[in-house]
PDB file of N, CA and C in Angstrom:
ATOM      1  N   UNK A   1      90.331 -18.406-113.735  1.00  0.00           N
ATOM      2  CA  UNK A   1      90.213 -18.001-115.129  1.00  0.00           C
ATOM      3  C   UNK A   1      88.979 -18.666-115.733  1.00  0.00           C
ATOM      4  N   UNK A   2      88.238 -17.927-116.385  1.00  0.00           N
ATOM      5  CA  UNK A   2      87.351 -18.274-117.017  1.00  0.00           C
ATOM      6  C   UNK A   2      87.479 -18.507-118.444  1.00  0.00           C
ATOM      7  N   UNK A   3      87.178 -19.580-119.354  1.00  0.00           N
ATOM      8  CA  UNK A   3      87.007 -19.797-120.929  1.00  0.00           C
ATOM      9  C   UNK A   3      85.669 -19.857-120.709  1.00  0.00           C
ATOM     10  N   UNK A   4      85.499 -19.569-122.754  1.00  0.00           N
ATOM     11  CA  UNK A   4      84.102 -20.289-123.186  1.00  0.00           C
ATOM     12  C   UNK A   4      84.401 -20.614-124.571  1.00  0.00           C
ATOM     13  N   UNK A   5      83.409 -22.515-124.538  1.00  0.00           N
ATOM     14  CA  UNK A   5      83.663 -23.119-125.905  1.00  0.00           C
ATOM     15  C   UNK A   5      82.105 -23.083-126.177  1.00  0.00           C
ATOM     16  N   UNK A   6      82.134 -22.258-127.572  1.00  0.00           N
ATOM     17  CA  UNK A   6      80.773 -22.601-128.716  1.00  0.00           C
ATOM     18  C   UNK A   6      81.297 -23.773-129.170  1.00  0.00           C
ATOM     19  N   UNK A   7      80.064 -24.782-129.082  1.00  0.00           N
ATOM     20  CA  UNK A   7      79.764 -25.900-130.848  1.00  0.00           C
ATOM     21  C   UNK A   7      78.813 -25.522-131.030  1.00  0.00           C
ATOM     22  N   UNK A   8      78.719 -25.713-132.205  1.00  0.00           N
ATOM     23  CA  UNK A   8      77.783 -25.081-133.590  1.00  0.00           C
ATOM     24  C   UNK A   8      77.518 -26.123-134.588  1.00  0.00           C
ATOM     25  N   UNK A   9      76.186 -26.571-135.151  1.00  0.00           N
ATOM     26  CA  UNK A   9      76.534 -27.063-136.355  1.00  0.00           C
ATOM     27  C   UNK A   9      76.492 -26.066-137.995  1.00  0.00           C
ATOM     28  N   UNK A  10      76.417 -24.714-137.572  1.00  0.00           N
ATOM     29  CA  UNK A  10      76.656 -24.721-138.188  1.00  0.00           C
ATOM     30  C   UNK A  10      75.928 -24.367-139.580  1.00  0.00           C
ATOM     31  N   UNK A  11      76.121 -24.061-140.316  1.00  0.00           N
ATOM     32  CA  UNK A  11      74.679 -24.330-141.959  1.00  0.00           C
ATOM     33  C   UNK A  11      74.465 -25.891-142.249  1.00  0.00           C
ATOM     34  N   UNK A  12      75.466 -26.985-141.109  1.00  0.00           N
ATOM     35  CA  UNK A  12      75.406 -28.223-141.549  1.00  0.00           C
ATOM     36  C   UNK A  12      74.168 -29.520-141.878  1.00  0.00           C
ATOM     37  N   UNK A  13      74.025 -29.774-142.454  1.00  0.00           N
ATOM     38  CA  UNK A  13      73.322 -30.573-142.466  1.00  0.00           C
ATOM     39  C   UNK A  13      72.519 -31.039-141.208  1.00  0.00           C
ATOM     40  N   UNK A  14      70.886 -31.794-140.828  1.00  0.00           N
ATOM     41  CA  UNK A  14      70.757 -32.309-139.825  1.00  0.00           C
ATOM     42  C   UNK A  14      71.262 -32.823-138.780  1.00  0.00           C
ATOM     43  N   UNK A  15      71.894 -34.074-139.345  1.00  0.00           N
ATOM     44  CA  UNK A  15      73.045 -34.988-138.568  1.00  0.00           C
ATOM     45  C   UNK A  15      74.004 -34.144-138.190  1.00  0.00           C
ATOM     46  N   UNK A  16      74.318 -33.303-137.986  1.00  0.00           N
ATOM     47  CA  UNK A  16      75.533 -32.418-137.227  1.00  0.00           C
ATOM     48  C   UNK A  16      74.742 -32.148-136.235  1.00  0.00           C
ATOM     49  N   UNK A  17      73.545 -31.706-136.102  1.00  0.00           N
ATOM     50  CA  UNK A  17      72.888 -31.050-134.478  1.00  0.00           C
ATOM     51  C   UNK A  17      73.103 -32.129-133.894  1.00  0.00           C
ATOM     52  N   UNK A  18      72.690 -33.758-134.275  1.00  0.00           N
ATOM     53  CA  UNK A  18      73.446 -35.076-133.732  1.00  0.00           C
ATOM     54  C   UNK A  18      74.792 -35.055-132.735  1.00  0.00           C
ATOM     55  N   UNK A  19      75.483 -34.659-133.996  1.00  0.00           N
ATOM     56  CA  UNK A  19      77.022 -34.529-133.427  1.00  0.00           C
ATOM     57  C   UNK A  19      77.637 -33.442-132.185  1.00  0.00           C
ATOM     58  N   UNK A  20      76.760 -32.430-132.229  1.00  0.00           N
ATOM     59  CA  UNK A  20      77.202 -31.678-131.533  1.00  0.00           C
ATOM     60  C   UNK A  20      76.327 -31.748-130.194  1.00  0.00           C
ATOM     61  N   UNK A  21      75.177 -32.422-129.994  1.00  0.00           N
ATOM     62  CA  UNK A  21      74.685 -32.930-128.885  1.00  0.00           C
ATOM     63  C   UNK A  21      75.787 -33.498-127.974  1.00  0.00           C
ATOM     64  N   UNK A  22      76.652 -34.898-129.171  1.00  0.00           N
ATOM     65  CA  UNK A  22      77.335 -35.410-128.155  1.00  0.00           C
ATOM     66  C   UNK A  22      78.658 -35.250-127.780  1.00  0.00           C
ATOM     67  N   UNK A  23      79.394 -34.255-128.772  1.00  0.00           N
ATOM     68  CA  UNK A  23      80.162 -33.136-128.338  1.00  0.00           C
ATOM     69  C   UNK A  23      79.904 -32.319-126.616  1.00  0.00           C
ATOM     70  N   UNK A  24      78.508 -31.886-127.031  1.00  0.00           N
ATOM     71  CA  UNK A  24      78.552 -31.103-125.960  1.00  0.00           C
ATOM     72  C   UNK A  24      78.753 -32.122-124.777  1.00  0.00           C
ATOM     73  N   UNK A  25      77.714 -33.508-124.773  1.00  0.00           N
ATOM     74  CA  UNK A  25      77.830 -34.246-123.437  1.00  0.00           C
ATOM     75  C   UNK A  25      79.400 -34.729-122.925  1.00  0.00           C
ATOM     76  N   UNK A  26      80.372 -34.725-124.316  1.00  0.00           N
ATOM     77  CA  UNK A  26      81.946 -35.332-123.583  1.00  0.00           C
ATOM     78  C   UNK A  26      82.718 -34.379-123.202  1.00  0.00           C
ATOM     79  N   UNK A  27      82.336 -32.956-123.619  1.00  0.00           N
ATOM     80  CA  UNK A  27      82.911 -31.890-123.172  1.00  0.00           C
ATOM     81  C   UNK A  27      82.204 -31.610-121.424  1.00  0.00           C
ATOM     82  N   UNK A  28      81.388 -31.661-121.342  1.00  0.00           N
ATOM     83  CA  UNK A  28      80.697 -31.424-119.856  1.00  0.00           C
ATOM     84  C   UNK A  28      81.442 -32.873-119.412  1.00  0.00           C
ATOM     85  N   UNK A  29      81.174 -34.117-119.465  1.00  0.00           N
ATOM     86  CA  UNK A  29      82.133 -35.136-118.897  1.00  0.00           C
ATOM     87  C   UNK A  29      83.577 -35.320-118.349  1.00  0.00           C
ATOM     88  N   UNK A  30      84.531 -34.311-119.278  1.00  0.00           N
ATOM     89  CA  UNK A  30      85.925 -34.677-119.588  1.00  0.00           C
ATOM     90  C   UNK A  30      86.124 -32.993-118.621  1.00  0.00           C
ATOM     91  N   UNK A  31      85.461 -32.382-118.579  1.00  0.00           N
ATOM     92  CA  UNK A  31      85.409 -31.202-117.695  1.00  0.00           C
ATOM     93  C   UNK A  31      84.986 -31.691-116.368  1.00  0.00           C
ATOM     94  N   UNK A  32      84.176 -32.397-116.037  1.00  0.00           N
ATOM     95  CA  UNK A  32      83.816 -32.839-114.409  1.00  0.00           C
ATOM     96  C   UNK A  32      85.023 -33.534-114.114  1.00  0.00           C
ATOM     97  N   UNK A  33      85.742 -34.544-115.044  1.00  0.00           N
ATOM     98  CA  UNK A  33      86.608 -35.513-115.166  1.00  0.00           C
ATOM     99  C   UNK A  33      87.791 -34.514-114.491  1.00  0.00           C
ATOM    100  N   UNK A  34      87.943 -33.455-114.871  1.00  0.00           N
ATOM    101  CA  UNK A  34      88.986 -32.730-114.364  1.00  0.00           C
ATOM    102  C   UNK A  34      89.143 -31.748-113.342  1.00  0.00           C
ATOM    103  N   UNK A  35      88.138 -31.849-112.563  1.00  0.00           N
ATOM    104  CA  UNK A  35      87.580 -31.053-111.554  1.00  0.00           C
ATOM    105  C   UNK A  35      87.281 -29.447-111.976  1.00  0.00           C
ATOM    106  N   UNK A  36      86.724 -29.174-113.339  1.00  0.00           N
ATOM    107  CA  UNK A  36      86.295 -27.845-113.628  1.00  0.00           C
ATOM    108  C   UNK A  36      84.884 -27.371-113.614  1.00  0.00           C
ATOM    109  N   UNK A  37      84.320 -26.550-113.564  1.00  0.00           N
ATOM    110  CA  UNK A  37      83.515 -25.752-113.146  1.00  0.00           C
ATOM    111  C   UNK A  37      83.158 -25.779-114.422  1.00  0.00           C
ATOM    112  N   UNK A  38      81.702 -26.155-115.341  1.00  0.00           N
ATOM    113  CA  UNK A  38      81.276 -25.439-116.336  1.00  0.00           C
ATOM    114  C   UNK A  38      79.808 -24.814-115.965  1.00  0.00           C
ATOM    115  N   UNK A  39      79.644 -24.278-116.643  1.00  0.00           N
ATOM    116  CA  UNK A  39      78.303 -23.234-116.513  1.00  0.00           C
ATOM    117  C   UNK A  39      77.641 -23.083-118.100  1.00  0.00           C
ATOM    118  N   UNK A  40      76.519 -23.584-118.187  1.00  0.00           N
ATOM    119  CA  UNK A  40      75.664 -23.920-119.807  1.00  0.00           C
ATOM    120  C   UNK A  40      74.890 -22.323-119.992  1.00  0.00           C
ATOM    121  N   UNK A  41      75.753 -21.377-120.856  1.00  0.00           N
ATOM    122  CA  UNK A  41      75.479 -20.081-120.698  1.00  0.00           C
ATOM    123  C   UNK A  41      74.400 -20.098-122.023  1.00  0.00           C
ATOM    124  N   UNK A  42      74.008 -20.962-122.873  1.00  0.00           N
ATOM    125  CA  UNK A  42      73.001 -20.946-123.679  1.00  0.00           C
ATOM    126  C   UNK A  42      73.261 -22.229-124.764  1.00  0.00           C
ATOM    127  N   UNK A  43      71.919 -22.589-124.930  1.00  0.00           N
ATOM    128  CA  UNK A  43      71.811 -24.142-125.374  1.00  0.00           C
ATOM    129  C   UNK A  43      70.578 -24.000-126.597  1.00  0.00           C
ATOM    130  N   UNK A  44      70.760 -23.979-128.047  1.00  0.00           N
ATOM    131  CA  UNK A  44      69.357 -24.027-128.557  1.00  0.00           C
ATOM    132  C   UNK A  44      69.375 -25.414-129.112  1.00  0.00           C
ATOM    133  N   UNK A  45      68.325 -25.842-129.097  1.00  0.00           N
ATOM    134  CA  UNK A  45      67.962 -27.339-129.490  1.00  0.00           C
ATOM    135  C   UNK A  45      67.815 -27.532-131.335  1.00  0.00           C
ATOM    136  N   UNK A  46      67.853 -28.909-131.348  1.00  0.00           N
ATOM    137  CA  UNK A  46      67.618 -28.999-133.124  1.00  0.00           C
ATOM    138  C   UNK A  46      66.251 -29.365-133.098  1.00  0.00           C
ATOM    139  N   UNK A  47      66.219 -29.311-134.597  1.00  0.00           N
ATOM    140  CA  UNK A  47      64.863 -29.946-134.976  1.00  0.00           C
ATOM    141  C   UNK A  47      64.529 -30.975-135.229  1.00  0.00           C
ATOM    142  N   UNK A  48      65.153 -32.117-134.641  1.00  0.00           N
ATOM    143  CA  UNK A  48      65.174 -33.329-133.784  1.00  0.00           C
ATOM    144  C   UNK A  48      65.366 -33.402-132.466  1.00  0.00           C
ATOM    145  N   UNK A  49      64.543 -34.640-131.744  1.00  0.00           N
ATOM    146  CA  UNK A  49      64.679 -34.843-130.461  1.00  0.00           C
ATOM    147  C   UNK A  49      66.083 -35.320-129.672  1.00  0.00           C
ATOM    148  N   UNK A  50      66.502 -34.684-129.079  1.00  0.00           N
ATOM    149  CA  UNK A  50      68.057 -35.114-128.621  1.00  0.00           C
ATOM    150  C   UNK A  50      68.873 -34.426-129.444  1.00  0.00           C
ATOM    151  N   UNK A  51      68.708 -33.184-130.528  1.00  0.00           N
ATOM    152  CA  UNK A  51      70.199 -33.116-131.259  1.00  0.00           C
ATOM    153  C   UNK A  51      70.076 -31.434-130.273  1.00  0.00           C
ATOM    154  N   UNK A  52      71.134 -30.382-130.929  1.00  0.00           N
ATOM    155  CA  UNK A  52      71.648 -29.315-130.432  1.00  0.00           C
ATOM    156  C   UNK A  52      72.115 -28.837-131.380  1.00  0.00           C
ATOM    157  N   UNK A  53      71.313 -27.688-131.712  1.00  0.00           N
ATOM    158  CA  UNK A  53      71.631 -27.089-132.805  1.00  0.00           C
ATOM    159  C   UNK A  53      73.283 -25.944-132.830  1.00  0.00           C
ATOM    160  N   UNK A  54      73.078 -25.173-131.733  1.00  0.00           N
ATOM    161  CA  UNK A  54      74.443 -24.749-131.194  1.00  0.00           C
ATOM    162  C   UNK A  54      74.216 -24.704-129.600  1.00  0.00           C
ATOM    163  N   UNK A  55      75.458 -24.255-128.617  1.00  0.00           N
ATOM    164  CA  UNK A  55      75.453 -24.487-127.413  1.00  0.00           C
ATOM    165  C   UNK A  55      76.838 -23.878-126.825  1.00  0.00           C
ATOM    166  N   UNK A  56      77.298 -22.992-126.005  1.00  0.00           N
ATOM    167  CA  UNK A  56      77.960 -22.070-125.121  1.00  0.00           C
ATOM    168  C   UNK A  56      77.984 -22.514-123.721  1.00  0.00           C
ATOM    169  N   UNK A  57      79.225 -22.885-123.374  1.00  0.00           N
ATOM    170  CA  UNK A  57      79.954 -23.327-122.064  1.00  0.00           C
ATOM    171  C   UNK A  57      81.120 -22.317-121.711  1.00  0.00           C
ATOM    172  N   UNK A  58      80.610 -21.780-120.501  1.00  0.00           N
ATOM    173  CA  UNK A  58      81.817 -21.684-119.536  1.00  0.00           C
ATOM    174  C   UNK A  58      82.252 -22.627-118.364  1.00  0.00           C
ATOM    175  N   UNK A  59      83.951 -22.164-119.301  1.00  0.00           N
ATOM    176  CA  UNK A  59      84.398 -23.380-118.036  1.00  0.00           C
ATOM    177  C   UNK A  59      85.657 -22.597-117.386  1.00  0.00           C
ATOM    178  N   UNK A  60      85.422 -22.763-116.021  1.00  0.00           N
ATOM    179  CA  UNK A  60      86.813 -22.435-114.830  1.00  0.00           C
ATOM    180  C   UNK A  60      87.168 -23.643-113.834  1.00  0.00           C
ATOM    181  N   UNK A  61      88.417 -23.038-113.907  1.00  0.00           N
ATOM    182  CA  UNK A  61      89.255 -23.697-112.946  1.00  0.00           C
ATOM    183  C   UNK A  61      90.340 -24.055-113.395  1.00  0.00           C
ATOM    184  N   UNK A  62      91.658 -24.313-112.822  1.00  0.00           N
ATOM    185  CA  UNK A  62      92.862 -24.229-112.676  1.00  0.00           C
ATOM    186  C   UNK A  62      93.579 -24.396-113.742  1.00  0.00           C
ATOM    187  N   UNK A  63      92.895 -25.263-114.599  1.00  0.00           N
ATOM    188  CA  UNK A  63      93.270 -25.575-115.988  1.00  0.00           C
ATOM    189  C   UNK A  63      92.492 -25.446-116.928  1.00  0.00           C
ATOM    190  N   UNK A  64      91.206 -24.279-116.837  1.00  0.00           N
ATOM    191  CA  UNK A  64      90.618 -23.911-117.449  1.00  0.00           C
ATOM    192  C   UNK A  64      91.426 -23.449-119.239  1.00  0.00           C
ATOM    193  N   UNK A  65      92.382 -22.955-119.166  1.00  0.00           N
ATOM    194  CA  UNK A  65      93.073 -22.818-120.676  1.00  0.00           C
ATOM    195  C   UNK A  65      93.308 -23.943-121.553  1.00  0.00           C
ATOM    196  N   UNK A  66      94.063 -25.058-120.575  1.00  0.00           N
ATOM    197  CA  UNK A  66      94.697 -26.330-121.047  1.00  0.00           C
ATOM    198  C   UNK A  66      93.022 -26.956-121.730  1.00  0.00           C
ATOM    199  N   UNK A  67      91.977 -26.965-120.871  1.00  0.00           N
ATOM    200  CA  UNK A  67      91.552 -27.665-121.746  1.00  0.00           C
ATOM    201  C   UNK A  67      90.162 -27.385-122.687  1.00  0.00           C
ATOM    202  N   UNK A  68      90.227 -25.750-122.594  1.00  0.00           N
ATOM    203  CA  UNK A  68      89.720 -25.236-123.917  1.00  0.00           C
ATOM    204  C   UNK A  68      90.382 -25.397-125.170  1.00  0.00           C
ATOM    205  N   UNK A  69      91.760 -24.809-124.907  1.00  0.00           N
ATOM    206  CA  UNK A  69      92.754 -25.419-126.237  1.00  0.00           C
ATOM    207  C   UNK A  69      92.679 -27.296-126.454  1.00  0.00           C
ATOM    208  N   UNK A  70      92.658 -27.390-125.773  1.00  0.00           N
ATOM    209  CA  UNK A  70      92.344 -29.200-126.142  1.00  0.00           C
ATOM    210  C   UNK A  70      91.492 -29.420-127.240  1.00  0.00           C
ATOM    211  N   UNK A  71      90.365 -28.078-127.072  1.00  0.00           N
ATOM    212  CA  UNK A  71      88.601 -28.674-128.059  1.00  0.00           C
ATOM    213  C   UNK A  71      88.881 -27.771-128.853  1.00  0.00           C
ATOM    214  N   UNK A  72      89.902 -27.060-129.379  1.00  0.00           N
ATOM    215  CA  UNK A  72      89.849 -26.049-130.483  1.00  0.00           C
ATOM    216  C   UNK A  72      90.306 -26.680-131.797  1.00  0.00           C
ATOM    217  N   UNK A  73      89.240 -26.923-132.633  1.00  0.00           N
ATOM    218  CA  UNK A  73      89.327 -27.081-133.706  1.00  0.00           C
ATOM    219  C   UNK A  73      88.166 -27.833-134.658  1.00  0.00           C
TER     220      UNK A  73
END
């Protein structure tokens, strides 16, 4: 089974492309952590160095549901 999680910041302020940089890095972490498969299906950068303005992951494998619902919200 395949999911996919968008983060976004959003209309948010700067400091959110921040946040969702490191969103994206514990979500790719906590996904290797669980032996799943993600795939970075599109990534646009902020207008700072290191942030992420929005960013699209697919992730599979066995518990691919359990832990998309984990990051929903």
């Amino acid at each position: 089974m395949e999911r996919i999680i968008q983060i976004t910041a959003g209309r948010g302020p700067a400091e959110c492309t921040w946040v969702v940089a490191q969103v994206l890095k514990k979500v790719l972490e906590e996904a290797q952590g669980q032996n799943l498969e993600t795939v970075l299906l599109q990534r646009e950068a902020g207008s700072e160095n290191g942030t992420v303005e929005t960013a699209s992951i697919a992730v599979r494998g066995k518990n691919a549901d359990q832990f998309v619902d984990s990051w929903i919200g």
